[in-house]
N, C-alpha and C. Protein backbone atom coordinates (compact mmCIF):
# COMPACT_ATOMS: atom_id res chain seq x y z
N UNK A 1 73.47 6.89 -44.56
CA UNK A 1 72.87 6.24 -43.43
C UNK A 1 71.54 5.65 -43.87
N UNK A 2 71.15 4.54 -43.87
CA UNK A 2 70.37 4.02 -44.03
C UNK A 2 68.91 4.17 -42.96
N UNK A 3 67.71 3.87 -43.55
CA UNK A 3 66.65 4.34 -42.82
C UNK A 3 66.16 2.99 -42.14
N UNK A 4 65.53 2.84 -40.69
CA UNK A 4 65.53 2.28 -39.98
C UNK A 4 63.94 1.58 -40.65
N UNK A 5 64.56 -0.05 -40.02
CA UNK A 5 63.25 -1.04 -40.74
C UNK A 5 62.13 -0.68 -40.29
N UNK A 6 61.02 -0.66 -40.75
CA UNK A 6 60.14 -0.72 -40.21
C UNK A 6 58.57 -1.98 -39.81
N UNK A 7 59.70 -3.09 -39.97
CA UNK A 7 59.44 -4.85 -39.84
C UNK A 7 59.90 -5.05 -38.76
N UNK A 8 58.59 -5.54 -38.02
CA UNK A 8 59.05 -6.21 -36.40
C UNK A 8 59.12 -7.86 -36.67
N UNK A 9 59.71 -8.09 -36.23
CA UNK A 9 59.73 -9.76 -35.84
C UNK A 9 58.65 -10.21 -35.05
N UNK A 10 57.72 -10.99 -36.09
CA UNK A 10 56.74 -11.73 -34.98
C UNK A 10 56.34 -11.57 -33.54
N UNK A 11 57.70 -11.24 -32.97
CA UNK A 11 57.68 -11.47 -31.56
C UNK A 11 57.95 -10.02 -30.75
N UNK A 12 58.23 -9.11 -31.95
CA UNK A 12 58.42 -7.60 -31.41
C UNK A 12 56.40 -6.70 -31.89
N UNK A 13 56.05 -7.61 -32.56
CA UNK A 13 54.98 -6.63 -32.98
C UNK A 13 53.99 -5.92 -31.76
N UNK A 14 54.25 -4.35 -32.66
CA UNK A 14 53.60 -3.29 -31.40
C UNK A 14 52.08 -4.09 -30.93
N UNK A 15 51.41 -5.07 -30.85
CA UNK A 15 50.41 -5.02 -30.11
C UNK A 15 50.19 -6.16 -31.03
N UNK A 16 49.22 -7.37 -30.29
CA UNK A 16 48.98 -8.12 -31.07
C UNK A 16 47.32 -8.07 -30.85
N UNK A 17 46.78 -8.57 -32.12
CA UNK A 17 45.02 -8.42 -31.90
C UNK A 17 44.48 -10.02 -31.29
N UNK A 18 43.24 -10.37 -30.61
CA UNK A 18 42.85 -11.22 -30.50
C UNK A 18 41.31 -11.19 -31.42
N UNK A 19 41.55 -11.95 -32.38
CA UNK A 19 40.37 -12.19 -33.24
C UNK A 19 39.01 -12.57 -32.69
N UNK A 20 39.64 -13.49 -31.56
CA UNK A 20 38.10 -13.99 -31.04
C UNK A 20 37.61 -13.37 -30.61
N UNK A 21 38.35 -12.66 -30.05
CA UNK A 21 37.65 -11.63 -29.01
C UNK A 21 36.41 -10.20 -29.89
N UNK A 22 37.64 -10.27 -30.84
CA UNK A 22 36.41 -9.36 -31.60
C UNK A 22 35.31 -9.83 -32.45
N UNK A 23 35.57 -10.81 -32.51
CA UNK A 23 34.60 -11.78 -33.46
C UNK A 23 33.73 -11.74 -32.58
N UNK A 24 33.97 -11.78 -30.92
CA UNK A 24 32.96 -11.91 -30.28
C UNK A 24 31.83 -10.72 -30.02
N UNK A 25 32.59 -9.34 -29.80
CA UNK A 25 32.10 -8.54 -29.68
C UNK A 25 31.69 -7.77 -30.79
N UNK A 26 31.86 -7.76 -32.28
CA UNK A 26 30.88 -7.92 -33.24
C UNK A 26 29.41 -8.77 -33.16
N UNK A 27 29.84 -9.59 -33.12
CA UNK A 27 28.40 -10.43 -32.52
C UNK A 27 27.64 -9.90 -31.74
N UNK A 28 28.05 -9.44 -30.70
CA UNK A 28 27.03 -9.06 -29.56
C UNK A 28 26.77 -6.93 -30.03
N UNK A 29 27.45 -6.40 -30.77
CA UNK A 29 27.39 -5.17 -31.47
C UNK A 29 26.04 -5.97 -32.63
N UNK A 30 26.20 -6.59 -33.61
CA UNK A 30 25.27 -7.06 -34.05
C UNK A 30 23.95 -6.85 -33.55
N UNK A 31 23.92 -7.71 -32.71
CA UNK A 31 22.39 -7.68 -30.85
C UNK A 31 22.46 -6.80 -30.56
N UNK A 32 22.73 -5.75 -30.56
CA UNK A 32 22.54 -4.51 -29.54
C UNK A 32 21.92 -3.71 -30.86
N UNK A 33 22.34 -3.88 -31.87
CA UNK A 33 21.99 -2.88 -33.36
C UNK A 33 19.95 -3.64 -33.48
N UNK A 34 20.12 -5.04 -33.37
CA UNK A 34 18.67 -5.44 -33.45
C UNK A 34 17.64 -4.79 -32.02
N UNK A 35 18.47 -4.84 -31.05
CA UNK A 35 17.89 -4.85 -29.73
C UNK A 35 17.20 -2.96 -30.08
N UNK A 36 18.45 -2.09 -30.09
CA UNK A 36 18.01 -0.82 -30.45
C UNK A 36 16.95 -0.99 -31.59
N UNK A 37 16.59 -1.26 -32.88
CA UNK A 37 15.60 -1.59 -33.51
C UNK A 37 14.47 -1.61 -33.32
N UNK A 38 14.14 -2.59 -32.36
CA UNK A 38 12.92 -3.37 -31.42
C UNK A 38 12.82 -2.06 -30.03
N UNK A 39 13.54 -1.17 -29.80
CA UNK A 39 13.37 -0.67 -28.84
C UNK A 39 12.98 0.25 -29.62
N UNK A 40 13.22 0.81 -30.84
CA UNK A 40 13.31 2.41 -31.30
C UNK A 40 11.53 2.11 -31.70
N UNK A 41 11.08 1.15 -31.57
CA UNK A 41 9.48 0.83 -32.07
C UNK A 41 8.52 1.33 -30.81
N UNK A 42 9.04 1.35 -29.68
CA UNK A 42 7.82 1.36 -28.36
C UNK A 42 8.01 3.17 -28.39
N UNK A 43 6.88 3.90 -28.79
CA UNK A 43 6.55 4.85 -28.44
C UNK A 43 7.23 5.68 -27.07
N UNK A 44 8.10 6.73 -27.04
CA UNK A 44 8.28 7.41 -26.03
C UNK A 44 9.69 7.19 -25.70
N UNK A 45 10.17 5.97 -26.31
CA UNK A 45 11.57 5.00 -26.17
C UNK A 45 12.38 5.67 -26.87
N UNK A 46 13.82 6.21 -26.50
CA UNK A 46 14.60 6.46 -27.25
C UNK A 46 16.31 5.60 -26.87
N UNK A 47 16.91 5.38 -27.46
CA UNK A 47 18.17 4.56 -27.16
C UNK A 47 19.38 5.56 -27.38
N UNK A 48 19.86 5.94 -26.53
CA UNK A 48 20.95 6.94 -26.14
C UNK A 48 21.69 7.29 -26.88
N UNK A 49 23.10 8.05 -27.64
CA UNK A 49 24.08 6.99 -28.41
C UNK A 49 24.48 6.34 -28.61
N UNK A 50 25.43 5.97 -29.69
CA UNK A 50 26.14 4.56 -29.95
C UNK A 50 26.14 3.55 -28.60
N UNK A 51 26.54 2.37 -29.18
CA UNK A 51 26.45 1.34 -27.69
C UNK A 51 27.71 1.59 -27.70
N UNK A 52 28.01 1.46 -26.28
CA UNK A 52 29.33 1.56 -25.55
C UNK A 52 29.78 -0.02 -24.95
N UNK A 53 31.04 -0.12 -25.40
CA UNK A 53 31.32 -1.33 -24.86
C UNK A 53 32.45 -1.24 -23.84
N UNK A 54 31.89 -1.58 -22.61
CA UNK A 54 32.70 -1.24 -21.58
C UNK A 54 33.96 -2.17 -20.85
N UNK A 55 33.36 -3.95 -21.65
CA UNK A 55 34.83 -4.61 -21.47
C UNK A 55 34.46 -5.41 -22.86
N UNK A 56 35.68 -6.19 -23.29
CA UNK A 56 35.30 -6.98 -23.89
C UNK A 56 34.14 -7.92 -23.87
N UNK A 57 33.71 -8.12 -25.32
CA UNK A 57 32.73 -9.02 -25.13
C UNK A 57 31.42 -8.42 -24.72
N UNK A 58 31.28 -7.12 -24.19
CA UNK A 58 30.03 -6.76 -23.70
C UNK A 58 29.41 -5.29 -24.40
N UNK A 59 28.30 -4.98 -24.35
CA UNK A 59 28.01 -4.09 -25.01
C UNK A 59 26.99 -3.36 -24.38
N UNK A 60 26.65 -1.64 -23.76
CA UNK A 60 25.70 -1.23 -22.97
C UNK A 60 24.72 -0.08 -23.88
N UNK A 61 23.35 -0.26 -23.61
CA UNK A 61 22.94 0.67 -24.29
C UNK A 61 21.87 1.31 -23.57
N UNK A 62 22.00 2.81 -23.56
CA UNK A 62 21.34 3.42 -22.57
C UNK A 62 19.87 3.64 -23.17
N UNK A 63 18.86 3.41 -22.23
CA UNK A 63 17.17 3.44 -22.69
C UNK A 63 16.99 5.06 -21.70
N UNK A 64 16.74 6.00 -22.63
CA UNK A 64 15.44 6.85 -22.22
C UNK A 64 14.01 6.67 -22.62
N UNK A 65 13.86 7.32 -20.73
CA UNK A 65 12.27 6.50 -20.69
C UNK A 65 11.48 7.66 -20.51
N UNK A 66 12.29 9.20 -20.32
CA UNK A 66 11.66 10.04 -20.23
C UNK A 66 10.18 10.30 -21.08
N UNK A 67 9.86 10.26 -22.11
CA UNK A 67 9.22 10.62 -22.77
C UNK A 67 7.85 9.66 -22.80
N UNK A 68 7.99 8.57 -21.58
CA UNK A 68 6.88 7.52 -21.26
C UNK A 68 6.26 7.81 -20.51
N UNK A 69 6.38 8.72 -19.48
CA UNK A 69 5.76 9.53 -19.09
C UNK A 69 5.70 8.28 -17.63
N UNK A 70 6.79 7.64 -17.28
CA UNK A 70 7.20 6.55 -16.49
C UNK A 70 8.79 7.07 -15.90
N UNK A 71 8.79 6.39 -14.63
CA UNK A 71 9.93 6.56 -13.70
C UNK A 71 10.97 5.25 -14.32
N UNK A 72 11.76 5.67 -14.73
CA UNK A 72 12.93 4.70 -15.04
C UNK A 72 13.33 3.64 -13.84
N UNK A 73 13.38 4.26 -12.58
CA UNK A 73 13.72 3.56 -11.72
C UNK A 73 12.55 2.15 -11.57
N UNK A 74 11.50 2.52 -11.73
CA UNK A 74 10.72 1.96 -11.30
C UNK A 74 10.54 1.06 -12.23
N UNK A 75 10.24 1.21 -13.47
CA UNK A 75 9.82 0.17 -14.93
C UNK A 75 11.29 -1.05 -14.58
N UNK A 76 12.76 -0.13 -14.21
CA UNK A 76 13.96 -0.99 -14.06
C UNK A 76 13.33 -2.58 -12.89
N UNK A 77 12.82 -1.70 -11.97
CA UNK A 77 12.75 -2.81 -10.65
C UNK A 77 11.49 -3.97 -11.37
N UNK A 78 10.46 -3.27 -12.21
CA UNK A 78 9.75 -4.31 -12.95
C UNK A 78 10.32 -5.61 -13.61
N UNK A 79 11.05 -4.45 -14.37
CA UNK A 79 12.31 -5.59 -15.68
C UNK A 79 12.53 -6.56 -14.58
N UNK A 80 13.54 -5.97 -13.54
CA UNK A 80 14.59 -6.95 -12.32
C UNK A 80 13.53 -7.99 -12.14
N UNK A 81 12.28 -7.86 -11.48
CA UNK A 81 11.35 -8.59 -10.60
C UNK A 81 11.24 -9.92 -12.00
N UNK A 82 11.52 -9.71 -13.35
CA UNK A 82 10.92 -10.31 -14.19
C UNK A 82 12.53 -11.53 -14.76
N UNK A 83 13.39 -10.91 -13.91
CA UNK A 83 14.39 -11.68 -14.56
C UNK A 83 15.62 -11.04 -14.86
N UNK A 84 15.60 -10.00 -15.59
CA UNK A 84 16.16 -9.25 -16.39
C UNK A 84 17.41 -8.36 -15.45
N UNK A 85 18.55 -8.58 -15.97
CA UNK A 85 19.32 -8.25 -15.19
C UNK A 85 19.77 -6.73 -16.04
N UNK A 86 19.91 -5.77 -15.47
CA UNK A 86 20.25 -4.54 -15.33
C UNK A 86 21.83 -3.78 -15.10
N UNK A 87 22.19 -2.65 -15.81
CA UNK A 87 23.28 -2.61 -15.24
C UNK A 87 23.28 -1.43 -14.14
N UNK A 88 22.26 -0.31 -14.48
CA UNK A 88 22.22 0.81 -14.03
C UNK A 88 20.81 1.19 -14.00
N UNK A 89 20.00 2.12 -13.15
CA UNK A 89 18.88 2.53 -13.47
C UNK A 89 18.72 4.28 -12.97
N UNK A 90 17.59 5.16 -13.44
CA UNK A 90 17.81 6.51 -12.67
C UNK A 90 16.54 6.84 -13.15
N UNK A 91 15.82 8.27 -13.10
CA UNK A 91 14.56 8.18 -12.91
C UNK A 91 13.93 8.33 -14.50
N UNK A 92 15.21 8.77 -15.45
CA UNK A 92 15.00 8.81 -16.71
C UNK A 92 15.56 7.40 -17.60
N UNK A 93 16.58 6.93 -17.44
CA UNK A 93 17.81 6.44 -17.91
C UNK A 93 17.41 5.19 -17.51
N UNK A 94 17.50 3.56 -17.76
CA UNK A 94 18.46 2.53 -18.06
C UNK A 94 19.38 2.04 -19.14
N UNK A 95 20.21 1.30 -18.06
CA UNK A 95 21.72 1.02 -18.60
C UNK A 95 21.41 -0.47 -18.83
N UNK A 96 21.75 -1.34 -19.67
CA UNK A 96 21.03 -2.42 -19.96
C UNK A 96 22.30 -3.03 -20.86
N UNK A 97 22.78 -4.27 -20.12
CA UNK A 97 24.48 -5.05 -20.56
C UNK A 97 24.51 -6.43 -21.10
N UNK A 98 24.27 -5.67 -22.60
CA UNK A 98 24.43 -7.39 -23.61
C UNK A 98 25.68 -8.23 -23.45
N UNK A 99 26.07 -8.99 -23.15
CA UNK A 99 26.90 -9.89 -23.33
C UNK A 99 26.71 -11.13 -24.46
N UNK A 100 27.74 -11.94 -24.43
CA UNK A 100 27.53 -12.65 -25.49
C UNK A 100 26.87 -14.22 -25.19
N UNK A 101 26.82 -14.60 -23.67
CA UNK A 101 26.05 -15.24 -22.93
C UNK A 101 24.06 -14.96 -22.92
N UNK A 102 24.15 -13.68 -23.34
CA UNK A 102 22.67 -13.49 -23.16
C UNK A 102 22.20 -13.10 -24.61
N UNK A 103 23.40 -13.28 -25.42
CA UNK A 103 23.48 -13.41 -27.08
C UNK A 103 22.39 -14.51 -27.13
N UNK A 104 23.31 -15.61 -26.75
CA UNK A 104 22.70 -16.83 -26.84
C UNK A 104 21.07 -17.11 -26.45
N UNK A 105 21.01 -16.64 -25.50
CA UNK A 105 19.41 -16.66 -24.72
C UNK A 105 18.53 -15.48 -25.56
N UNK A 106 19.38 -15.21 -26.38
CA UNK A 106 18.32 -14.00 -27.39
C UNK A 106 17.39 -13.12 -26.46
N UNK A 107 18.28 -12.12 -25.77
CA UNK A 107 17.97 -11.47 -25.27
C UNK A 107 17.37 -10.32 -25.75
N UNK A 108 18.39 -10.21 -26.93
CA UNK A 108 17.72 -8.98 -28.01
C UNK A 108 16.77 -8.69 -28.73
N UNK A 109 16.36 -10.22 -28.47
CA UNK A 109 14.83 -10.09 -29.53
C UNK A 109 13.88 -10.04 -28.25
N UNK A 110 13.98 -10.45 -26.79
CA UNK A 110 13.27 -9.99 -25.92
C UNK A 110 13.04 -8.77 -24.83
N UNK A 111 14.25 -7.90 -25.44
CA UNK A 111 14.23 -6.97 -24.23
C UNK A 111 13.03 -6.09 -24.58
N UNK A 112 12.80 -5.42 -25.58
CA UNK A 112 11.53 -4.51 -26.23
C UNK A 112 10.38 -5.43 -25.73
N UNK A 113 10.39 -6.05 -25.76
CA UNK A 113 8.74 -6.92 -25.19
C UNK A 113 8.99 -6.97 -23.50
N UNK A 114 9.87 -7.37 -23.54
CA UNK A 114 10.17 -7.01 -21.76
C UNK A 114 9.47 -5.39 -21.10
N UNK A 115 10.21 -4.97 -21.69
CA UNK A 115 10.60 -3.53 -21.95
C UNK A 115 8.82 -2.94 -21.36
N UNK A 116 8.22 -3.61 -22.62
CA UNK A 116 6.94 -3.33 -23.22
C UNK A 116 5.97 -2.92 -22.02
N UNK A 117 5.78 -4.54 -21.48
CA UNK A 117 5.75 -4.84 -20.44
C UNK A 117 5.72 -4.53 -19.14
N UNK A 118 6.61 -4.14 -18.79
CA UNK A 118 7.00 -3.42 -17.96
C UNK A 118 6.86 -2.00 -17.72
N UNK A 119 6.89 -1.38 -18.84
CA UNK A 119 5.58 0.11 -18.85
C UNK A 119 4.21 -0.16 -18.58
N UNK A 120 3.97 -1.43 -19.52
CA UNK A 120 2.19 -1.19 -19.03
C UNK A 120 2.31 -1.16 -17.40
N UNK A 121 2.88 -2.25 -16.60
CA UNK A 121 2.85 -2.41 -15.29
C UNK A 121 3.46 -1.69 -14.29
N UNK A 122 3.88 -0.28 -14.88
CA UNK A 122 4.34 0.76 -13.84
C UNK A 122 3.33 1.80 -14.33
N UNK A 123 2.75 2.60 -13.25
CA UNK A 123 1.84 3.36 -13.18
C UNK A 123 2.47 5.05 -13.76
N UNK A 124 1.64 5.45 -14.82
CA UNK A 124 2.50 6.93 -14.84
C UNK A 124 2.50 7.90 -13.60
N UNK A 125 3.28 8.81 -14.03
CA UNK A 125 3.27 9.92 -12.50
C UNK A 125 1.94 11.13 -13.13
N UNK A 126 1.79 11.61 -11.61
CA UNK A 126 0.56 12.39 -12.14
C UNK A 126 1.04 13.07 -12.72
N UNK A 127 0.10 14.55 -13.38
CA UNK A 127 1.15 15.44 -14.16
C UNK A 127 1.06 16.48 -13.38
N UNK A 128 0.47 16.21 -12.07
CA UNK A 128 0.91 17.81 -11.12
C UNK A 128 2.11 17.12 -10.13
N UNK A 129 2.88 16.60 -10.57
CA UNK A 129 3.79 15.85 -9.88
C UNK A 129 5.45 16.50 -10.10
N UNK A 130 5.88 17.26 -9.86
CA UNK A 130 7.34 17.79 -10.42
C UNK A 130 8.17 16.53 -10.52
N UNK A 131 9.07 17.11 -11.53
CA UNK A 131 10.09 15.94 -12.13
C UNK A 131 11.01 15.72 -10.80
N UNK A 132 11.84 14.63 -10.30
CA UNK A 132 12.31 14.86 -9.33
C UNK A 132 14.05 15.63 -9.90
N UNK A 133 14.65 16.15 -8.83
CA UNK A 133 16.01 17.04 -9.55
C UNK A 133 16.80 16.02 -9.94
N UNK A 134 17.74 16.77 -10.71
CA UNK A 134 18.83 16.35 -11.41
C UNK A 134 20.06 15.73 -10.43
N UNK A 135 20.60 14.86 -10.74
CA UNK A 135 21.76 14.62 -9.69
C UNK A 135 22.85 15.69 -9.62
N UNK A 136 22.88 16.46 -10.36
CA UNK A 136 23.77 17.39 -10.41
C UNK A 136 23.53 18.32 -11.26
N UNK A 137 24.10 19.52 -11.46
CA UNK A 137 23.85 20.70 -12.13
C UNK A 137 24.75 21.48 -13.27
N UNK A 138 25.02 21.64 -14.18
CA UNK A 138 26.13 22.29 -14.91
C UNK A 138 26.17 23.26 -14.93
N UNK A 139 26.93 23.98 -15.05
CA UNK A 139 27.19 25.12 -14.56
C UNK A 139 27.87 25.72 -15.54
């Protein structure tokens, strides 16, 4: 008995890739590797893990701001007021969504100066001020 081919016909192959598509989202992985860079420079800034890419073409990378001694929410509504479109914000955390549209507008070489920015112009919290709670608890 002979062993079964393991050659699909052009038209049977298990999955086909779209090049552009990744060509594209290399590119914008590229920008997010400079963007983290320029962010890992502002004191207090840390960039979450790996960037997550949540559709094609796009790429998210989470900013802790804890250590700025600044409300995430708040530095976020700065960024917003300034342009800067957002994906997510919380009192530690933004979520911040490269695409390959804002590739172009070199976003990555401006978000850290944005960024910058936008700390000086949010006021820190006092330090007799409790952190506000967690959204949830683990248990």
């Amino acid at each position: 008995m002979a062993a079964p081919s393991l050659l699909f016909p052009p038209s049977e192959a298990p999955g086909t890739r779209d090049f552009a598509t990744e060509a594209a989202l290399h590119r914008v992985r590229i920008a997010a590797m400079t963007a983290r860079d320029r962010l890992a420079e502002i004191e207090g800034v840390r960039v979450l893990g790996p960037e997550v890419s949540g559709d094609a073409g796009a790429v998210r990378l989470a900013i802790d701001l804890r250590d700025t001694g600044r409300d995430a929410w708040e530095v976020a509504c700065v960024m917003a007021s300034r342009g800067f479109q957002l994906d997510a914000a919380s009192h530690r955390v933004i979520i911040v969504r490269l695409r390959e549209e804002d590739i172009t507008e070199g976003i990555q070489e401006r978000l850290a100066p944005a960024l910058l920015l936008a700390l000086w112009a949010t006021p820190s919290a006092p330090a007799d001020e409790p952190e506000p709670p967690a959204p949830f608890v683990l248990a």
